[in-house]
C-alpha atoms as a PDB file:
ATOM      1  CA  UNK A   1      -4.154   3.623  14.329  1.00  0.00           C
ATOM      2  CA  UNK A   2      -2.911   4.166  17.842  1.00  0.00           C
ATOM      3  CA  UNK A   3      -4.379   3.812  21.774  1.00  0.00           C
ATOM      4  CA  UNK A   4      -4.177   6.904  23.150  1.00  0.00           C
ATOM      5  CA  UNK A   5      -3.597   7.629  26.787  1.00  0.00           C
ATOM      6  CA  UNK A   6      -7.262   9.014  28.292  1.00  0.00           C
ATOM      7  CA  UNK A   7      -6.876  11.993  30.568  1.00  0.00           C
ATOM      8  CA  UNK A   8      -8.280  11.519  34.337  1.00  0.00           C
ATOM      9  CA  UNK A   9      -9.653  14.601  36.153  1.00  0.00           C
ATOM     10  CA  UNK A  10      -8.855  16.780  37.635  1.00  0.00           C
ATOM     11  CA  UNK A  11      -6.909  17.501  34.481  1.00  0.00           C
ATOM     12  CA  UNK A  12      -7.824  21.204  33.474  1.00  0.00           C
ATOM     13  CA  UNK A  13      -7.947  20.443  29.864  1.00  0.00           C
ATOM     14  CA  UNK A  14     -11.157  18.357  30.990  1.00  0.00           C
ATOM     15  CA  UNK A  15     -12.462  21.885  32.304  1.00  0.00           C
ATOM     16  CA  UNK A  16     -12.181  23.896  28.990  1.00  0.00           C
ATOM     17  CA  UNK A  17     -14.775  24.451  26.481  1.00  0.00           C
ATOM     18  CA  UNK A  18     -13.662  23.015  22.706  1.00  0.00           C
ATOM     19  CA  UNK A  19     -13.168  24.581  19.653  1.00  0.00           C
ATOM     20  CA  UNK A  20     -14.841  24.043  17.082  1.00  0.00           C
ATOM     21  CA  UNK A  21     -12.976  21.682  14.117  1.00  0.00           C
ATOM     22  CA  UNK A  22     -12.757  24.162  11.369  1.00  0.00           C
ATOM     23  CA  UNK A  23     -12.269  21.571   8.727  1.00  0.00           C
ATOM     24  CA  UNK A  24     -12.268  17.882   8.298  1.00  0.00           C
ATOM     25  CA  UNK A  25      -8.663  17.040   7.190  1.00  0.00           C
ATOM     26  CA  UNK A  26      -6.586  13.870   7.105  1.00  0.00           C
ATOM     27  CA  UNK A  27      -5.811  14.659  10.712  1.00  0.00           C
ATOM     28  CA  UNK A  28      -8.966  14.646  12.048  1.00  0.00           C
ATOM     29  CA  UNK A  29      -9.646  11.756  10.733  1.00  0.00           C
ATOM     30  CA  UNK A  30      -6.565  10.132  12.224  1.00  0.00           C
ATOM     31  CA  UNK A  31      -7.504  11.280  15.217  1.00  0.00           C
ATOM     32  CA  UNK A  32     -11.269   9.849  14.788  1.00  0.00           C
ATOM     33  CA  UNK A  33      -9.708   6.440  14.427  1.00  0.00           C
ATOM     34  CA  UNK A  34      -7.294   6.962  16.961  1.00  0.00           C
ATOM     35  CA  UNK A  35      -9.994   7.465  19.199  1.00  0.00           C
ATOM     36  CA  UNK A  36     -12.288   5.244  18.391  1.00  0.00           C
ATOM     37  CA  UNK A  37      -9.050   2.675  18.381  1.00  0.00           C
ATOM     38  CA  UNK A  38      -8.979   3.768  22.211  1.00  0.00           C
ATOM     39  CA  UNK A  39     -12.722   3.287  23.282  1.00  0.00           C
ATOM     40  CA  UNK A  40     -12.450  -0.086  22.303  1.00  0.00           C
ATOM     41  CA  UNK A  41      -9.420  -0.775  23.832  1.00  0.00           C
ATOM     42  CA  UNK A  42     -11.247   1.055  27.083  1.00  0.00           C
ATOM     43  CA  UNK A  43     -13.134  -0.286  26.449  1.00  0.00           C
ATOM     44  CA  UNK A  44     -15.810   2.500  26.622  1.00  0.00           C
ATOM     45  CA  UNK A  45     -18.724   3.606  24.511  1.00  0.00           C
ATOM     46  CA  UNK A  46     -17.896   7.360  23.680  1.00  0.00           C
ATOM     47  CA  UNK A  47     -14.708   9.185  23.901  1.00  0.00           C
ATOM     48  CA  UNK A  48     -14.191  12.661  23.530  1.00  0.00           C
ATOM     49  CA  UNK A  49     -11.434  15.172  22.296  1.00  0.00           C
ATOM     50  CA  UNK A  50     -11.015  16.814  24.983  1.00  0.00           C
ATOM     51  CA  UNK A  51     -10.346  12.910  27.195  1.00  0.00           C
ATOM     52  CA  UNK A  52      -7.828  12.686  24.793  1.00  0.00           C
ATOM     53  CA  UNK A  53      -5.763  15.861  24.962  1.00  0.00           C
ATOM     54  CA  UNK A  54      -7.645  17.134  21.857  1.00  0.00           C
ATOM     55  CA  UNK A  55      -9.672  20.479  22.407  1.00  0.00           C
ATOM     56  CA  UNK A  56     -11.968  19.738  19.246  1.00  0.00           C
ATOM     57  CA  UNK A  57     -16.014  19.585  19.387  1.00  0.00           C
ATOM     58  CA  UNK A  58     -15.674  16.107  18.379  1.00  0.00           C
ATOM     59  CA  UNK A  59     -16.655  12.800  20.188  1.00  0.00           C
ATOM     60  CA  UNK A  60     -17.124   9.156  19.060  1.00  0.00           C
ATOM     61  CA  UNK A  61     -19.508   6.481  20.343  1.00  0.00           C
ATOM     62  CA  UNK A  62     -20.692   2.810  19.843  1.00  0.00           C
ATOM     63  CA  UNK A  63     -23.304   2.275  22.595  1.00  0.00           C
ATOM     64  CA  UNK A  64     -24.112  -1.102  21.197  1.00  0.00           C
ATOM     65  CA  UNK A  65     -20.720  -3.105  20.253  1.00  0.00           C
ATOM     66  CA  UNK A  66     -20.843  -4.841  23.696  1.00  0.00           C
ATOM     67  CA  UNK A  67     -23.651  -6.258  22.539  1.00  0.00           C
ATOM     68  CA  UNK A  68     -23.583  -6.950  18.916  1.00  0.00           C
ATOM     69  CA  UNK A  69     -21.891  -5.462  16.173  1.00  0.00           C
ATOM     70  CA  UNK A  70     -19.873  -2.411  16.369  1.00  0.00           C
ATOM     71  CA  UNK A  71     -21.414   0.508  14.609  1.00  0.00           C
ATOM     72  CA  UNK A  72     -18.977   3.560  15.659  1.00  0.00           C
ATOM     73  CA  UNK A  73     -20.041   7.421  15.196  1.00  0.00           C
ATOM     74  CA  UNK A  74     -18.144   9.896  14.622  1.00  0.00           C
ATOM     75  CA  UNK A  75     -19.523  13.397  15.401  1.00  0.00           C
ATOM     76  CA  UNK A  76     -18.463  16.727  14.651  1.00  0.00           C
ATOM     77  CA  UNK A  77     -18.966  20.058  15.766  1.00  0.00           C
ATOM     78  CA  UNK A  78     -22.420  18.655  17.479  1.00  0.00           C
ATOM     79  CA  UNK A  79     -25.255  20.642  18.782  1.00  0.00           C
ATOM     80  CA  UNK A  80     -28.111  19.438  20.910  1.00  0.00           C
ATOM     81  CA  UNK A  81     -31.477  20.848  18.995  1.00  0.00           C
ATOM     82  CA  UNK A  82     -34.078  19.629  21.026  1.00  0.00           C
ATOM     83  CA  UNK A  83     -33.731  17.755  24.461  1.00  0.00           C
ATOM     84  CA  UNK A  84     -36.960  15.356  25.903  1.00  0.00           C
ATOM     85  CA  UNK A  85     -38.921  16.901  29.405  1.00  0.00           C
ATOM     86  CA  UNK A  86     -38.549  13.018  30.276  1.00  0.00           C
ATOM     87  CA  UNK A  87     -35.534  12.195  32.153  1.00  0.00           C
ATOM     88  CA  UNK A  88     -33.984   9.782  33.716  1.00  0.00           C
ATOM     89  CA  UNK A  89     -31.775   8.995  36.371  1.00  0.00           C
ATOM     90  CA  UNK A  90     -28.880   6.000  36.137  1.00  0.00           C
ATOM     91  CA  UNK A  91     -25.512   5.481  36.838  1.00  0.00           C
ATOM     92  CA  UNK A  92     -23.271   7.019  34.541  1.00  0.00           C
ATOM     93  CA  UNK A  93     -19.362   5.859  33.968  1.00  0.00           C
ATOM     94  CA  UNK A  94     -16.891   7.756  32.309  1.00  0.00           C
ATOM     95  CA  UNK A  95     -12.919   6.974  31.041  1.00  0.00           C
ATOM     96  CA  UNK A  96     -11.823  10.202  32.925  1.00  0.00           C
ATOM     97  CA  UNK A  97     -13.786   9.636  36.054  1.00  0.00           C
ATOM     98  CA  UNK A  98     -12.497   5.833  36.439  1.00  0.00           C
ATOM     99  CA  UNK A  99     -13.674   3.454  39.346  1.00  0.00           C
ATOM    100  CA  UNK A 100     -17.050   5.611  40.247  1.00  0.00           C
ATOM    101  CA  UNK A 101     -20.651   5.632  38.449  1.00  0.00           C
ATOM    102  CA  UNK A 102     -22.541   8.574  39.851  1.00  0.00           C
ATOM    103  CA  UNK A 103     -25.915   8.594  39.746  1.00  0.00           C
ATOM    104  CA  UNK A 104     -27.088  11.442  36.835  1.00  0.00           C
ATOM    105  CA  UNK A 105     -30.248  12.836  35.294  1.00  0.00           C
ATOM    106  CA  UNK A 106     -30.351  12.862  31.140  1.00  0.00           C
ATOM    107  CA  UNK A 107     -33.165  13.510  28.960  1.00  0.00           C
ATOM    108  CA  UNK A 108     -34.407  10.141  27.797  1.00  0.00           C
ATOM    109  CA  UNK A 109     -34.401  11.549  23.775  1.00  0.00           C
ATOM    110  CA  UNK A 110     -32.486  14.448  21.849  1.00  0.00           C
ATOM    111  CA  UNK A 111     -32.608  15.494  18.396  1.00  0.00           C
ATOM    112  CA  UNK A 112     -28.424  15.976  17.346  1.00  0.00           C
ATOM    113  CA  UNK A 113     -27.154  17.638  14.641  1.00  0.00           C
ATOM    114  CA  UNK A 114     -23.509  17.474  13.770  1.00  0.00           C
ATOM    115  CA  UNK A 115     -21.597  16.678  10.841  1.00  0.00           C
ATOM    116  CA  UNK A 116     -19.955  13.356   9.977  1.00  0.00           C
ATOM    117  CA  UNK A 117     -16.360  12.752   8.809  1.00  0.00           C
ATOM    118  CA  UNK A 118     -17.364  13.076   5.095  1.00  0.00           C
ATOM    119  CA  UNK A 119     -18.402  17.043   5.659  1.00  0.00           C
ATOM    120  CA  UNK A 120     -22.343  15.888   5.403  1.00  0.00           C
ATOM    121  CA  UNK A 121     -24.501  17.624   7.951  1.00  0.00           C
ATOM    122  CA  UNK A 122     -26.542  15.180   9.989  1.00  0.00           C
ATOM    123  CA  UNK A 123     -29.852  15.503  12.422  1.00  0.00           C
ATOM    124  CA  UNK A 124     -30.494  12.156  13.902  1.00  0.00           C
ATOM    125  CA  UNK A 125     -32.945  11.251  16.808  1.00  0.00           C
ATOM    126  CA  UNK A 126     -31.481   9.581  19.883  1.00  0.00           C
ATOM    127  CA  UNK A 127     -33.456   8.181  22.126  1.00  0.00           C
ATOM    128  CA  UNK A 128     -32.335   5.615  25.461  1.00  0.00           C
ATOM    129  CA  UNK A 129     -28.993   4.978  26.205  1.00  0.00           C
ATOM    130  CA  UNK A 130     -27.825   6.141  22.698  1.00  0.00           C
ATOM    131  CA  UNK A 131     -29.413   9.763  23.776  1.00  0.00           C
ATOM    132  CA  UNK A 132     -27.720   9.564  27.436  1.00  0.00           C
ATOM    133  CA  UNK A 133     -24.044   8.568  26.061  1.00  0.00           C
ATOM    134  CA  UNK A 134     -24.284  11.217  23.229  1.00  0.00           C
ATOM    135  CA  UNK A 135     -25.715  13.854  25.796  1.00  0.00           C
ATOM    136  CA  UNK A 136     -22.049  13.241  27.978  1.00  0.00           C
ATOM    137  CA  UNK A 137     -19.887  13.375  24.875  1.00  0.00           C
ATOM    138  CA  UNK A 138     -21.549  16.782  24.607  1.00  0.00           C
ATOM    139  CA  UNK A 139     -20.747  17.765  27.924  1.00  0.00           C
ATOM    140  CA  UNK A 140     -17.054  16.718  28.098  1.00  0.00           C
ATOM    141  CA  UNK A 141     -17.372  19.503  24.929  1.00  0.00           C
ATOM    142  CA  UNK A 142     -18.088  22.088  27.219  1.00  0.00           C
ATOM    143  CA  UNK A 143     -15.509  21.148  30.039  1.00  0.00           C
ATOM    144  CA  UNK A 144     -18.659  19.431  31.985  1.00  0.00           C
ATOM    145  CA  UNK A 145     -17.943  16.135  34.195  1.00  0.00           C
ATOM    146  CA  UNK A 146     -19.890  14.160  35.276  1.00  0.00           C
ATOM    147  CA  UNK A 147     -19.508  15.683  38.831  1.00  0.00           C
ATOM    148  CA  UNK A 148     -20.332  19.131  37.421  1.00  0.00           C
ATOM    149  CA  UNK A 149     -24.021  17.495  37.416  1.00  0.00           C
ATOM    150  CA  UNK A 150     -24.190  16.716  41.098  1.00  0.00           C
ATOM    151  CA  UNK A 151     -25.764  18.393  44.009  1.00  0.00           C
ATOM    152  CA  UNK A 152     -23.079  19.026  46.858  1.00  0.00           C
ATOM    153  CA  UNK A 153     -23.356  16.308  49.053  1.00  0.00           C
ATOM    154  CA  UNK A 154     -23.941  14.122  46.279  1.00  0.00           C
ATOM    155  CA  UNK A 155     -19.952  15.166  44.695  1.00  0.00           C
ATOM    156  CA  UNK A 156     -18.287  15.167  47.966  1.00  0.00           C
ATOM    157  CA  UNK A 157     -19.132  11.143  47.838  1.00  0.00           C
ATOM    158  CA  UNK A 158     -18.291  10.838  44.545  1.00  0.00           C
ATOM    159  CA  UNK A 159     -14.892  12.619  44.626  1.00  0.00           C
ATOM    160  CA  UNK A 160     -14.700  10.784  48.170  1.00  0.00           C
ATOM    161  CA  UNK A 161     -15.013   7.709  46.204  1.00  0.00           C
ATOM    162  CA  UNK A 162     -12.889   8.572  43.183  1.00  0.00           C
ATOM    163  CA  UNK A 163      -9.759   9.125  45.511  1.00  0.00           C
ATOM    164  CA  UNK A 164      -9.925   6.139  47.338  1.00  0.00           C
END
């Protein structure tokens, strides 16, 4: 297994929409240890591809291991199915967005589907911080930052911050 260096924005490969992993090979999952390897080492609780230099729908996450145990996911080729009306608002860090936690809305539950690194198809409910972390995975997927999600005035502090 091996760190990998974690892109910083304004990298444009942090911009670009993913493709989609076509098949689980020996490769991918190198490069699901890899990363994993590498949110530890953040240490972070999701990484995605695209953080990483690879433009594949694929993220990992542990929310809990700073906590307790670690219990790493590996999701591929995810799709949100179903998103909570609840929301809530919290700070939100990311790997590529080091040194600021904007404050962003996230549904407080989703329903995920994706499939796991032994080609099984999986639907699992997230709810809490599980559902927030998975929900930003997703959206570094489909080029989305964290700053993507702000009003205006709201990014012109963050980015503010983030170059200081």
């Amino acid at each position: 297994m091996a760190i990998l260096p974690i892109l910083t924005w304004p990298d444009r490969r942090l911009s670009r929409r993913c493709a989609e992993v076509a098949e689980i090979t020996p490769e991918v999952a190198q490069l699901a240890a890899d990363m994993l390897e590498t949110m530890y080492a953040a240490p972070g609780r999701g990484l995605a591809g695209p953080q990483v230099g690879a433009m594949l729908r694929l993220f990992v996450m542990d929310t809990d291991w700073k906590d307790g145990p670690r219990a790493p996911k590996v999701v591929i080729n995810p799709d949100i199915l179903w998103m909570d009306d609840t929301r809530i608002e919290g700070p939100e860090g990311c790997l590529s967005l080091p040194g600021i936690t904007p404050q962003i809305s996230r549904a407080t539950a989703i329903r995920l589907r994706y499939t796991g690194l032994d080609g099984a198809e999986r639907e699992e409910l997230l709810y809490g911080f599980a559902a927030i972390c998975a929900q930003h995975e997703f959206d570094h997927l489909d080029g989305i930052m964290t700053l993507n999600r702000l009003a205006p005035e709201a990014r012109a502090i963050a980015e503010k911050q983030y170059y200081l």
